[in-house]
N, C-alpha and C. Protein backbone atom coordinates (compact mmCIF):
# COMPACT_ATOMS: atom_id res chain seq x y z
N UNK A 1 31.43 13.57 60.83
CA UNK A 1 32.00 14.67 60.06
C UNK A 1 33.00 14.10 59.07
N UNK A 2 33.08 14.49 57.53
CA UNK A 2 33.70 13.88 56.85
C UNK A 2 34.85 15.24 57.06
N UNK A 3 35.97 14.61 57.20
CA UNK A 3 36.85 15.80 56.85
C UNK A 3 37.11 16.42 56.02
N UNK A 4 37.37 15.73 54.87
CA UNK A 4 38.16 15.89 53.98
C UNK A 4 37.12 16.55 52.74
N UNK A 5 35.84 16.32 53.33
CA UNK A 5 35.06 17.70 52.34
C UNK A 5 35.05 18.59 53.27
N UNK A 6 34.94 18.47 54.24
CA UNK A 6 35.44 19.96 55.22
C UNK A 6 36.76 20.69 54.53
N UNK A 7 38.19 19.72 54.71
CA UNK A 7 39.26 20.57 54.66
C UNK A 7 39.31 21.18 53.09
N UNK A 8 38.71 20.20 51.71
CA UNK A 8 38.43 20.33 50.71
C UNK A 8 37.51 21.60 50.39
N UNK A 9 36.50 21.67 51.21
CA UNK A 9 35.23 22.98 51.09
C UNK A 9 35.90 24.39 51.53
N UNK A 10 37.15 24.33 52.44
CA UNK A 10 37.65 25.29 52.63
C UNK A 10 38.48 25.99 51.97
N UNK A 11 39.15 24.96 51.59
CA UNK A 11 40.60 25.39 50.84
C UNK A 11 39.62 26.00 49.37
N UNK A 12 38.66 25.93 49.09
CA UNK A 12 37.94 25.89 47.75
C UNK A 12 37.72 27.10 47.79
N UNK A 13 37.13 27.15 48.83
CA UNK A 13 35.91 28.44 49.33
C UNK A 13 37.03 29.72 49.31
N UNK A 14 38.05 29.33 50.49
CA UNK A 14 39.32 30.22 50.66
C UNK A 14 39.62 31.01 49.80
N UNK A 15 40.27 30.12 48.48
CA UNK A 15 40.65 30.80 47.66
C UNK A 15 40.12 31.39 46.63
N UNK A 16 38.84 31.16 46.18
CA UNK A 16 38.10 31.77 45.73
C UNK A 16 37.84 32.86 46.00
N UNK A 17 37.83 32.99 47.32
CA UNK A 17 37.28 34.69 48.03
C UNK A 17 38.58 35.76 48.42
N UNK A 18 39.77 35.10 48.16
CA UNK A 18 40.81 35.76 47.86
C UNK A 18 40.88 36.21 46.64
N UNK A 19 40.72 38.26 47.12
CA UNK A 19 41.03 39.10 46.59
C UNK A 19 39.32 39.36 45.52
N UNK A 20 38.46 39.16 46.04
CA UNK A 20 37.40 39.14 44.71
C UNK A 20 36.88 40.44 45.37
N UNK A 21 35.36 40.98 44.95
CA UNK A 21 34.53 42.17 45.33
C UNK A 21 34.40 42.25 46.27
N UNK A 22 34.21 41.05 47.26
CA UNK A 22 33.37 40.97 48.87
C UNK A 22 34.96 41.26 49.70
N UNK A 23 36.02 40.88 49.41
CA UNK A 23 37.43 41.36 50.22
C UNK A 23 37.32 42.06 49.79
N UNK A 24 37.05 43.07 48.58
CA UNK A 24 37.82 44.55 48.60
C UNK A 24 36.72 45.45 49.52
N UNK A 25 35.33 44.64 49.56
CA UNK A 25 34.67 46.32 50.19
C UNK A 25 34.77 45.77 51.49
N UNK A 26 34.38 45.10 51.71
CA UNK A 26 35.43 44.56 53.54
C UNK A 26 36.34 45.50 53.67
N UNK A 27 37.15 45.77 52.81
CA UNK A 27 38.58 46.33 53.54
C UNK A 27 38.17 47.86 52.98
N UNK A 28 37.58 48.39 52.07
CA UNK A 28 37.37 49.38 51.55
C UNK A 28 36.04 50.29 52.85
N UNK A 29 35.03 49.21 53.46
CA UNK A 29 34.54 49.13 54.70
C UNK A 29 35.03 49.65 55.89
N UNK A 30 36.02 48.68 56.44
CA UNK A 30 36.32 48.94 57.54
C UNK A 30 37.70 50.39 57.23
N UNK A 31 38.31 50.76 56.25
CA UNK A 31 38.97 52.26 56.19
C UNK A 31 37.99 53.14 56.02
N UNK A 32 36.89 52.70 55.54
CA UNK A 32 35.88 54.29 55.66
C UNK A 32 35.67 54.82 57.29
N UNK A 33 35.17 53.12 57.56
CA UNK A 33 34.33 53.36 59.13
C UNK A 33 35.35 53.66 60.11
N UNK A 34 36.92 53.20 60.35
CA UNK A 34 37.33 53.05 61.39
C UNK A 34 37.02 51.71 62.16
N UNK A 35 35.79 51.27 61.91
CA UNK A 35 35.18 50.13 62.69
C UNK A 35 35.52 48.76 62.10
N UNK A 36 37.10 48.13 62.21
CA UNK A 36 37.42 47.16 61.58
C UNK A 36 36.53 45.66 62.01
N UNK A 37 36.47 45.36 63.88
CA UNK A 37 35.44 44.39 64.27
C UNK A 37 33.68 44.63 63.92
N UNK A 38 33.37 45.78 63.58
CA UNK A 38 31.84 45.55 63.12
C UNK A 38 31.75 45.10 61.95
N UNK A 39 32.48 45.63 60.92
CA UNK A 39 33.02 45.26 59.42
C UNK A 39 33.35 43.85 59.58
N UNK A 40 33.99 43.24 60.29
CA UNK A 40 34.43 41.71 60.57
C UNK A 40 33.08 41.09 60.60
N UNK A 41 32.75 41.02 61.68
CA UNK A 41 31.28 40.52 62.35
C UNK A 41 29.88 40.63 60.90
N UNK A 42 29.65 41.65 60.70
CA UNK A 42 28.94 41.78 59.53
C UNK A 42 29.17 40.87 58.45
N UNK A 43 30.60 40.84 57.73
CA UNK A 43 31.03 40.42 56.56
C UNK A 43 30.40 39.16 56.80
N UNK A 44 31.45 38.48 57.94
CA UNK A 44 30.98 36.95 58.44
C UNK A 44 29.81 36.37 58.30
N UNK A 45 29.17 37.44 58.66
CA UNK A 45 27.74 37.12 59.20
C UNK A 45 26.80 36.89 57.81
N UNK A 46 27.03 38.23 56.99
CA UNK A 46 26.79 37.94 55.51
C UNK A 46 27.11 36.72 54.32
N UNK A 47 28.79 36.49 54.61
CA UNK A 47 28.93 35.23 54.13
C UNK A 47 28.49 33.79 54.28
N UNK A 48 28.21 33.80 55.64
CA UNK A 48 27.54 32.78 56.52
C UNK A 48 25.85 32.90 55.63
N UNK A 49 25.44 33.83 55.98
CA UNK A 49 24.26 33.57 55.37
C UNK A 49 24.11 33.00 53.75
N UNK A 50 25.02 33.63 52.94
CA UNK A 50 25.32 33.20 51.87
C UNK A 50 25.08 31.98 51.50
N UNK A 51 26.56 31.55 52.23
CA UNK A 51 26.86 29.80 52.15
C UNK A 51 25.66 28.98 52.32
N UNK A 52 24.92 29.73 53.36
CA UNK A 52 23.86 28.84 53.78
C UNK A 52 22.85 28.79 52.45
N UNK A 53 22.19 29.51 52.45
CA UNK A 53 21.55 29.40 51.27
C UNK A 53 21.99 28.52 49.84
N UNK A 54 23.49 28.93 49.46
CA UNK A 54 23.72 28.21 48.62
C UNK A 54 23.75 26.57 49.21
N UNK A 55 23.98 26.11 50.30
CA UNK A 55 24.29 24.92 50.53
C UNK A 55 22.97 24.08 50.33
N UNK A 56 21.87 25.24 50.72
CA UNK A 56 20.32 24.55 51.11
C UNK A 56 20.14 24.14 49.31
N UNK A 57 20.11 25.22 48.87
CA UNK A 57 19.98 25.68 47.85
C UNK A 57 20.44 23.84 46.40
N UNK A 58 21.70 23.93 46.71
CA UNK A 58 22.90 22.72 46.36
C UNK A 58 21.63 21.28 46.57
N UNK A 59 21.63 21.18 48.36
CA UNK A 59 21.19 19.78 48.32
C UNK A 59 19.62 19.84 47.92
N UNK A 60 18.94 20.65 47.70
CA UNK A 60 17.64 20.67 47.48
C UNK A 60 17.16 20.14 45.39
N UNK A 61 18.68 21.36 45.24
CA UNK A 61 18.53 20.86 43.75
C UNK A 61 18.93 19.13 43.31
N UNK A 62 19.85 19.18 43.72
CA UNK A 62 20.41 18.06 44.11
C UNK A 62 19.73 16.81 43.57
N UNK A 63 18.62 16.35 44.67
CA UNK A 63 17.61 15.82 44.97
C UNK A 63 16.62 15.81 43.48
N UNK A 64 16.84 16.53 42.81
CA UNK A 64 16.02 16.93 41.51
C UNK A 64 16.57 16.88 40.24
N UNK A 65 17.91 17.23 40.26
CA UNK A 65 18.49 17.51 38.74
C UNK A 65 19.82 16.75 39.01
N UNK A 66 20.28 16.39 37.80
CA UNK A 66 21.71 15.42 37.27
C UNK A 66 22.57 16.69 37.61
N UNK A 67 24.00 16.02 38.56
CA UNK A 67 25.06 17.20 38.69
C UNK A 67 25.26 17.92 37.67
N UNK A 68 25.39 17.61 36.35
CA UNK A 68 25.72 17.95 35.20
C UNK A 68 24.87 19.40 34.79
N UNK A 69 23.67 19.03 34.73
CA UNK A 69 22.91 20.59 34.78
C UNK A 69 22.85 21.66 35.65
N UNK A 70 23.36 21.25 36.97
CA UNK A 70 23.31 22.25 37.86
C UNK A 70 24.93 23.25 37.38
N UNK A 71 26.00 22.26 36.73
CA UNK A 71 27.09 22.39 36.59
C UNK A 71 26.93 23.95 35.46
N UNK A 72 26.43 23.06 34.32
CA UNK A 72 25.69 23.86 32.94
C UNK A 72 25.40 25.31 33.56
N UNK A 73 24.23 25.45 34.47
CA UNK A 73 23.39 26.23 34.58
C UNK A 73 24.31 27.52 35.63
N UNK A 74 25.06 26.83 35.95
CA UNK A 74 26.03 27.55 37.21
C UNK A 74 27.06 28.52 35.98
N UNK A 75 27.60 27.38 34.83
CA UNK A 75 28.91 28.36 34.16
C UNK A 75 28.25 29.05 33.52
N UNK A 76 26.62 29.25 32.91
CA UNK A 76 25.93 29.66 32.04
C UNK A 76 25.85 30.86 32.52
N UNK A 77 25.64 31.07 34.22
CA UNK A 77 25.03 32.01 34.77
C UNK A 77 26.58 32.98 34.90
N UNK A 78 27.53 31.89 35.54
CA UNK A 78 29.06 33.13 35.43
C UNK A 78 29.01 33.47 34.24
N UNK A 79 29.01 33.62 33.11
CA UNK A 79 29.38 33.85 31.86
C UNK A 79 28.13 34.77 31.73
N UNK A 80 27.56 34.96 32.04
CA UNK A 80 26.33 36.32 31.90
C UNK A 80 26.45 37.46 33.09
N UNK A 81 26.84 36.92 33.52
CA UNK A 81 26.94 37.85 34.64
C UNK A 81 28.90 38.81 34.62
N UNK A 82 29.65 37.85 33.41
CA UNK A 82 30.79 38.41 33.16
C UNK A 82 30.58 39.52 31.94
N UNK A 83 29.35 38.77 31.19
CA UNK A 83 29.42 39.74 30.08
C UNK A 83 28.38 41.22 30.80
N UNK A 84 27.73 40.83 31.37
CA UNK A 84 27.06 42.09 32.11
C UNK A 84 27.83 43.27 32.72
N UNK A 85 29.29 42.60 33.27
CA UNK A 85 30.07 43.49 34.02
C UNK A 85 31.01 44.11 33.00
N UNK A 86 31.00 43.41 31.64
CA UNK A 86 32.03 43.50 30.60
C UNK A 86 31.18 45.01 30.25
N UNK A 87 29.92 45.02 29.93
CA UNK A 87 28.62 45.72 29.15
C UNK A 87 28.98 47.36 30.28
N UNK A 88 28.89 46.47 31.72
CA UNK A 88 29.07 47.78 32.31
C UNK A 88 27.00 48.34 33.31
N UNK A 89 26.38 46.63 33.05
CA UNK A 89 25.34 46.94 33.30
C UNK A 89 24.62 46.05 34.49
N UNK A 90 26.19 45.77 35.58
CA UNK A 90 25.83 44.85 36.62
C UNK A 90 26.66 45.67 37.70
């Protein structure tokens, strides 16, 4: 186990997901339901799946394309997906 992309992948991940869409309906979630541990368990469970995919996702491309384009293709895709939310049509 390398740590330090462990403690590095966290602190990354962490703060990124502080305060974005997926914390607000988590919490917007569990005040509708009452049900704060199913809302927990779910979220987790969702993010988990997430990660996973992206991770498979990461080393598969990986294996195929220069970091550099995956880099490209990643800010290309935030930046469409900002103007989509800007548009009002995401």
């Amino acid at each position: 186990m390398d740590w330090r992309v462990l403690l590095t992948t966290f602190g990354v991940i962490f703060l990124a997901e502080m305060g974005d869409k997926t914390q607000l309906a988590a919490m917007t979630m569990s005040a509708q339901t009452k049900k704060p541990w199913a809302v927990f368990i779910a979220s987790a469970l969702a993010l988990t799946a997430v990660s996973a995919i992206g991770v498979v996702a990461g080393n598969l491309l990986g294996d195929y394309l220069p970091l550099i384009w995956i880099k490209r293709v990643s800010a290309v895709a935030f930046i469409v997906i900002g103007v989509l939310i800007l548009a009002g049509k995401f």
